[in-house]
PDB file of N, CA and C in Angstrom:
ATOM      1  N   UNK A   1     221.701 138.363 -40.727  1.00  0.00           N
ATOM      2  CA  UNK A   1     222.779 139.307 -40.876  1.00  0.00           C
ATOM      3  C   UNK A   1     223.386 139.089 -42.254  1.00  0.00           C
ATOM      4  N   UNK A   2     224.086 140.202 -42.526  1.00  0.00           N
ATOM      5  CA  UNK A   2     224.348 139.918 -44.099  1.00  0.00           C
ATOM      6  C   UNK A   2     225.462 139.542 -44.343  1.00  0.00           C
ATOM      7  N   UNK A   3     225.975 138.858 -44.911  1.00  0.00           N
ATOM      8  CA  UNK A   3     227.648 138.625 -44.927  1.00  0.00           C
ATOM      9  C   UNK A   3     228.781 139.936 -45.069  1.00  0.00           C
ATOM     10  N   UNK A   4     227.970 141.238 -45.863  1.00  0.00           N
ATOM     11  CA  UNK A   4     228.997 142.507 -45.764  1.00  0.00           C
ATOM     12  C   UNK A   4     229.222 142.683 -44.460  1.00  0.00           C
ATOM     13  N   UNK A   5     227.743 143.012 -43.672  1.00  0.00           N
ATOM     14  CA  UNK A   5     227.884 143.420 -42.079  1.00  0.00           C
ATOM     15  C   UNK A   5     228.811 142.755 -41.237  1.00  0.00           C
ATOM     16  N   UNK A   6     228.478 141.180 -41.486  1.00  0.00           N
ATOM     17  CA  UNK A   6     229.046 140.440 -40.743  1.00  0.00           C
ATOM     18  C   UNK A   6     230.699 140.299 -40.758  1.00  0.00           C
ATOM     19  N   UNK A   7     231.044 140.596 -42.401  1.00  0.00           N
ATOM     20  CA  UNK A   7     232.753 141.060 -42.199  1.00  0.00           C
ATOM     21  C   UNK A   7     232.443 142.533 -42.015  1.00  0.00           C
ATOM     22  N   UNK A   8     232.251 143.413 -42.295  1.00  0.00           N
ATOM     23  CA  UNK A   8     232.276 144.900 -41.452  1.00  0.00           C
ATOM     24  C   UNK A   8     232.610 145.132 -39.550  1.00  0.00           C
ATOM     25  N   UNK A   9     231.956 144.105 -39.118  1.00  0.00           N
ATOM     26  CA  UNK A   9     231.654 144.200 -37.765  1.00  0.00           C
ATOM     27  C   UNK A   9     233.038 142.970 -37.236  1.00  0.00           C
ATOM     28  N   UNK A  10     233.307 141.876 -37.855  1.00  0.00           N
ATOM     29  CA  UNK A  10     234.416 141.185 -38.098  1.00  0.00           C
ATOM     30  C   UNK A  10     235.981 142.313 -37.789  1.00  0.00           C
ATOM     31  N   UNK A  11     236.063 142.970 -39.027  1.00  0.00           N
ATOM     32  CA  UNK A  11     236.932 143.597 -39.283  1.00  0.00           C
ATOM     33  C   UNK A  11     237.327 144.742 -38.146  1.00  0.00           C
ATOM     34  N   UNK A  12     236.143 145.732 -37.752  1.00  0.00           N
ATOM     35  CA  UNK A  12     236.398 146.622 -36.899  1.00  0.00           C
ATOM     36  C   UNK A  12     236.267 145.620 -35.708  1.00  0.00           C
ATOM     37  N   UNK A  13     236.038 144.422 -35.267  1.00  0.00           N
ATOM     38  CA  UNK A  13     236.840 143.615 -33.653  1.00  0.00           C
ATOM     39  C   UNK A  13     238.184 143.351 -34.160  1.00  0.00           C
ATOM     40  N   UNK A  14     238.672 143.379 -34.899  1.00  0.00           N
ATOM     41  CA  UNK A  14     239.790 143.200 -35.434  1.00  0.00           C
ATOM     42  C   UNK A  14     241.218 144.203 -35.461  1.00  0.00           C
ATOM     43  N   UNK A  15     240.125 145.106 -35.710  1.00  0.00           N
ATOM     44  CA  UNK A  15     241.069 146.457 -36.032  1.00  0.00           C
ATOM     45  C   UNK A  15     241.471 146.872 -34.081  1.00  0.00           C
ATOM     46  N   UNK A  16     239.980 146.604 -33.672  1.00  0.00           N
ATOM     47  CA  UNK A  16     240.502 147.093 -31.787  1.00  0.00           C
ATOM     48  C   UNK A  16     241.365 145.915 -31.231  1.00  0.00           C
ATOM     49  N   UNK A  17     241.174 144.977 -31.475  1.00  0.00           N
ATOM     50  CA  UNK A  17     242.230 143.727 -30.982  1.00  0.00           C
ATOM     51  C   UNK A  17     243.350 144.316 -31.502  1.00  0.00           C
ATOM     52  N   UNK A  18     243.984 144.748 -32.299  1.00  0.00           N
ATOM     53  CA  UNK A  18     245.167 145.048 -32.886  1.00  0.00           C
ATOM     54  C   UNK A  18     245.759 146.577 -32.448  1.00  0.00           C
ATOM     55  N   UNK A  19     244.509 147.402 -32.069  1.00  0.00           N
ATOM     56  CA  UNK A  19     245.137 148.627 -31.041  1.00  0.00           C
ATOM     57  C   UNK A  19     245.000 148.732 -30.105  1.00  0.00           C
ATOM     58  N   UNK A  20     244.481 147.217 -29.342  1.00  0.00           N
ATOM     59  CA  UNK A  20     244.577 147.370 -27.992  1.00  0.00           C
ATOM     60  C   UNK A  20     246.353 146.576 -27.496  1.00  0.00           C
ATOM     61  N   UNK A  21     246.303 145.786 -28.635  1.00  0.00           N
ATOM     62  CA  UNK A  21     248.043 145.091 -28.434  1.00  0.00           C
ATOM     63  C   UNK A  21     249.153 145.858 -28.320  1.00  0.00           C
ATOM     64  N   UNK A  22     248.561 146.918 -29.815  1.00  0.00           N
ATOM     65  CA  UNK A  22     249.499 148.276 -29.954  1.00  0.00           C
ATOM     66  C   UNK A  22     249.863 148.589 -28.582  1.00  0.00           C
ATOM     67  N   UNK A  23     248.243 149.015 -27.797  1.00  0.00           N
ATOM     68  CA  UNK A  23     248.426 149.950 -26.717  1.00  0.00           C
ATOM     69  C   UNK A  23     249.427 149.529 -25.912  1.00  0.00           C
ATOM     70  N   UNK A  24     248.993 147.916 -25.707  1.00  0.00           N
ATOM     71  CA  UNK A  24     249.657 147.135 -24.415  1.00  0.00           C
ATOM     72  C   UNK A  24     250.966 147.283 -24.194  1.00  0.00           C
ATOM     73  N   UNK A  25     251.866 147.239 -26.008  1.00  0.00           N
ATOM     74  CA  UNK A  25     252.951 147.156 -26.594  1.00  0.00           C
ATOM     75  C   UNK A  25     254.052 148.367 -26.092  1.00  0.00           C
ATOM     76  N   UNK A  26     253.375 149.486 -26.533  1.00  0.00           N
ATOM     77  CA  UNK A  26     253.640 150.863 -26.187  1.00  0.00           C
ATOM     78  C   UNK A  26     253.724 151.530 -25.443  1.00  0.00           C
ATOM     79  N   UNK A  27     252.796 150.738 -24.311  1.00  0.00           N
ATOM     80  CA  UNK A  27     252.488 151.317 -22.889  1.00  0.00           C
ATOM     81  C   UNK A  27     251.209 152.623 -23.198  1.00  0.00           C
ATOM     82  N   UNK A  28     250.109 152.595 -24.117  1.00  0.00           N
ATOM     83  CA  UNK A  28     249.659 153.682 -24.302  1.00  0.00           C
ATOM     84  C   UNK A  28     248.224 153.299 -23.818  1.00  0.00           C
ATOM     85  N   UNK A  29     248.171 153.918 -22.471  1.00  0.00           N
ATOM     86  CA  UNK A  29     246.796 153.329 -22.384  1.00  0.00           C
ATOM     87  C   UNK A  29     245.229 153.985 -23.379  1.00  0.00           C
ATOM     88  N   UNK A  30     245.735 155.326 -23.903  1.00  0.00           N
ATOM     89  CA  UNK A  30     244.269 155.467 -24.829  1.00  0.00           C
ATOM     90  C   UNK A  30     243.853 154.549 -25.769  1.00  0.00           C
ATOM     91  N   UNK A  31     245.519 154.180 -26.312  1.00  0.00           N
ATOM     92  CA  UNK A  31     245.382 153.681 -27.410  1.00  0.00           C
ATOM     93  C   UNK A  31     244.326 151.817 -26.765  1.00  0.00           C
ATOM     94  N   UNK A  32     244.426 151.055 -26.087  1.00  0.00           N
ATOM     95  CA  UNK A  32     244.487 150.646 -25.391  1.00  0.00           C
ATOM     96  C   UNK A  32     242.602 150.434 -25.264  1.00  0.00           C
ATOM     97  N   UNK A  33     242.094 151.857 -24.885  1.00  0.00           N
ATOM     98  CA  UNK A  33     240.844 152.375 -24.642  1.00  0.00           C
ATOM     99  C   UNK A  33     240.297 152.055 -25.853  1.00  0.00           C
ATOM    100  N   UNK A  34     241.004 152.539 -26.630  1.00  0.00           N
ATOM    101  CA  UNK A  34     240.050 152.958 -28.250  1.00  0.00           C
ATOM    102  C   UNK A  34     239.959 151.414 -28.488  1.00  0.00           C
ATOM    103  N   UNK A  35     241.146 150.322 -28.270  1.00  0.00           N
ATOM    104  CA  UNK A  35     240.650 149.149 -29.238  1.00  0.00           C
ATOM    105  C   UNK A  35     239.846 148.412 -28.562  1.00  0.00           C
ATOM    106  N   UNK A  36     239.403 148.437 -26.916  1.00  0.00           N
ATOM    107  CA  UNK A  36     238.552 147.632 -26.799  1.00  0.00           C
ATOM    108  C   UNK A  36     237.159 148.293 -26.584  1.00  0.00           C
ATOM    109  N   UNK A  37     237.177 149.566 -27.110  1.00  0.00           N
ATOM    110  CA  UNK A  37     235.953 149.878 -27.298  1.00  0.00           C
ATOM    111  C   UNK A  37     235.403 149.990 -28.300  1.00  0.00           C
ATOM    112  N   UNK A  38     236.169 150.009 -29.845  1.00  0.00           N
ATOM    113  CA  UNK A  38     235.986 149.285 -30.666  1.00  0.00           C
ATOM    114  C   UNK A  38     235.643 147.831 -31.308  1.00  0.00           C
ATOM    115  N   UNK A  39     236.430 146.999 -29.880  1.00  0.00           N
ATOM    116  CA  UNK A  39     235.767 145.457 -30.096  1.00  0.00           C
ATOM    117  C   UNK A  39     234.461 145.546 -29.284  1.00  0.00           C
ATOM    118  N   UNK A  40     234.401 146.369 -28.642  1.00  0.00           N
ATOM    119  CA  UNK A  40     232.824 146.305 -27.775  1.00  0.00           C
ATOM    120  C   UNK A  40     232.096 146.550 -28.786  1.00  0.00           C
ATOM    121  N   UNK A  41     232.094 147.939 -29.337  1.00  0.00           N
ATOM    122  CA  UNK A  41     231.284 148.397 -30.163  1.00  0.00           C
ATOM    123  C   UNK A  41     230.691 146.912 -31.229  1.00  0.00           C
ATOM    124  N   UNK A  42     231.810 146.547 -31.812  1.00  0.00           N
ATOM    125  CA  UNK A  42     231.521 145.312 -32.963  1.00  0.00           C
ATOM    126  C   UNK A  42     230.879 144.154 -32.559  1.00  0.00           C
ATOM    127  N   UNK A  43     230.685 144.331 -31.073  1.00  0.00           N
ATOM    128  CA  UNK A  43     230.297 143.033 -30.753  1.00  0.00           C
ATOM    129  C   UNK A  43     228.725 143.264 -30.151  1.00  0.00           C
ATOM    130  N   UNK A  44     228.164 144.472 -30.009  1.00  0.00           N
ATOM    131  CA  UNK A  44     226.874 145.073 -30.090  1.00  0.00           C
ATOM    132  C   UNK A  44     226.250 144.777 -31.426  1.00  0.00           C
ATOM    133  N   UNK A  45     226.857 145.354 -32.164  1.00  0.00           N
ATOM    134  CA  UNK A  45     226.941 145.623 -33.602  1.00  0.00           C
ATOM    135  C   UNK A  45     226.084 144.006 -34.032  1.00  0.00           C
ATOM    136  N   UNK A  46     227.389 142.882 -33.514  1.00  0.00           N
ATOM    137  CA  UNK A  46     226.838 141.491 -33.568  1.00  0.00           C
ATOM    138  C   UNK A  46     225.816 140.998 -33.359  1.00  0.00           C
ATOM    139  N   UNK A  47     225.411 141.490 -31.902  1.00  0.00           N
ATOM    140  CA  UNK A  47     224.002 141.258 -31.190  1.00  0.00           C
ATOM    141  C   UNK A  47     223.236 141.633 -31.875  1.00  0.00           C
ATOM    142  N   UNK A  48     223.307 142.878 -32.109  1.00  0.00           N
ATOM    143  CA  UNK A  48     221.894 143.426 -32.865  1.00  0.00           C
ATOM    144  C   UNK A  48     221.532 142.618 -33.730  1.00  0.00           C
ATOM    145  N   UNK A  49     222.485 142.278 -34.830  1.00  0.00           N
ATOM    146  CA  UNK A  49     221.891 141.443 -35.999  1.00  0.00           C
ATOM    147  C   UNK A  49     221.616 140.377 -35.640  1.00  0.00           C
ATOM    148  N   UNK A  50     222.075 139.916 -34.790  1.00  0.00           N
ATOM    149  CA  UNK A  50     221.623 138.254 -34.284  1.00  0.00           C
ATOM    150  C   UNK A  50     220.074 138.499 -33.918  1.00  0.00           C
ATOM    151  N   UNK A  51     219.628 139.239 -33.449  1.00  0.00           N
ATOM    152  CA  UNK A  51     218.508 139.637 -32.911  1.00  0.00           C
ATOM    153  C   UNK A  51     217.307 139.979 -33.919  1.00  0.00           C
ATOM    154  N   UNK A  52     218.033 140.562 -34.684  1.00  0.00           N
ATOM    155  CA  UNK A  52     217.354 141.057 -35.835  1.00  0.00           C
ATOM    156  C   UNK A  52     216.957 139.718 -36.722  1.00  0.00           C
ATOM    157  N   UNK A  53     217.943 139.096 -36.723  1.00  0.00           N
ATOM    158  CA  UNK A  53     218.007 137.441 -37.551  1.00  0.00           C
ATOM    159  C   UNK A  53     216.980 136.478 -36.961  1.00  0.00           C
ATOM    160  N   UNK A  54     217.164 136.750 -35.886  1.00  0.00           N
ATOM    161  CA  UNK A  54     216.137 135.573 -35.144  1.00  0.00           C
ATOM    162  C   UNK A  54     214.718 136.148 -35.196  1.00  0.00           C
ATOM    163  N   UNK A  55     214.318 137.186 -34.862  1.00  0.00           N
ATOM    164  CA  UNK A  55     212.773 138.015 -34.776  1.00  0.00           C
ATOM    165  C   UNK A  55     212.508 137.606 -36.356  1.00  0.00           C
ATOM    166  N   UNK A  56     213.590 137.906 -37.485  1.00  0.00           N
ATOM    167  CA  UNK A  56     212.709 137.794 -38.514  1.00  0.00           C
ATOM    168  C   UNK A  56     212.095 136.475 -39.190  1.00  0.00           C
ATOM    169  N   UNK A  57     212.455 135.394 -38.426  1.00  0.00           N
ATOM    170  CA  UNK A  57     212.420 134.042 -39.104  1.00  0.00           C
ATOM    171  C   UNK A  57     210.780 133.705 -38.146  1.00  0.00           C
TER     172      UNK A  57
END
């Protein structure tokens, strides 16, 4: 994995941890939705390259 990806994919678990707090904060449950499906997303994102990292060695 490359170190851009790896903060790219970093950053957006980051960004949903921080609008899922929002959500919690606010009482907003979309908001809520969006950030941990954004940390899901980033954490696929993770796998893949891990996967990708290991097959290629």
């Amino acid at each position: 994995m490359s170190a851009a990806d790896k903060i790219k994919n970093t950053a957006q678990e980051l960004k949903g941890k921080a609008e899922e707090v929002i959500g919690k904060l606010t009482d907003d449950d979309k908001k809520v939705a969006e950030g941990k499906a954004d940390q899901a997303a980033a954490k696929v994102k993770n796998a893949g390259e891990d996967i990708k990292d290991t097959l290629s060695k």
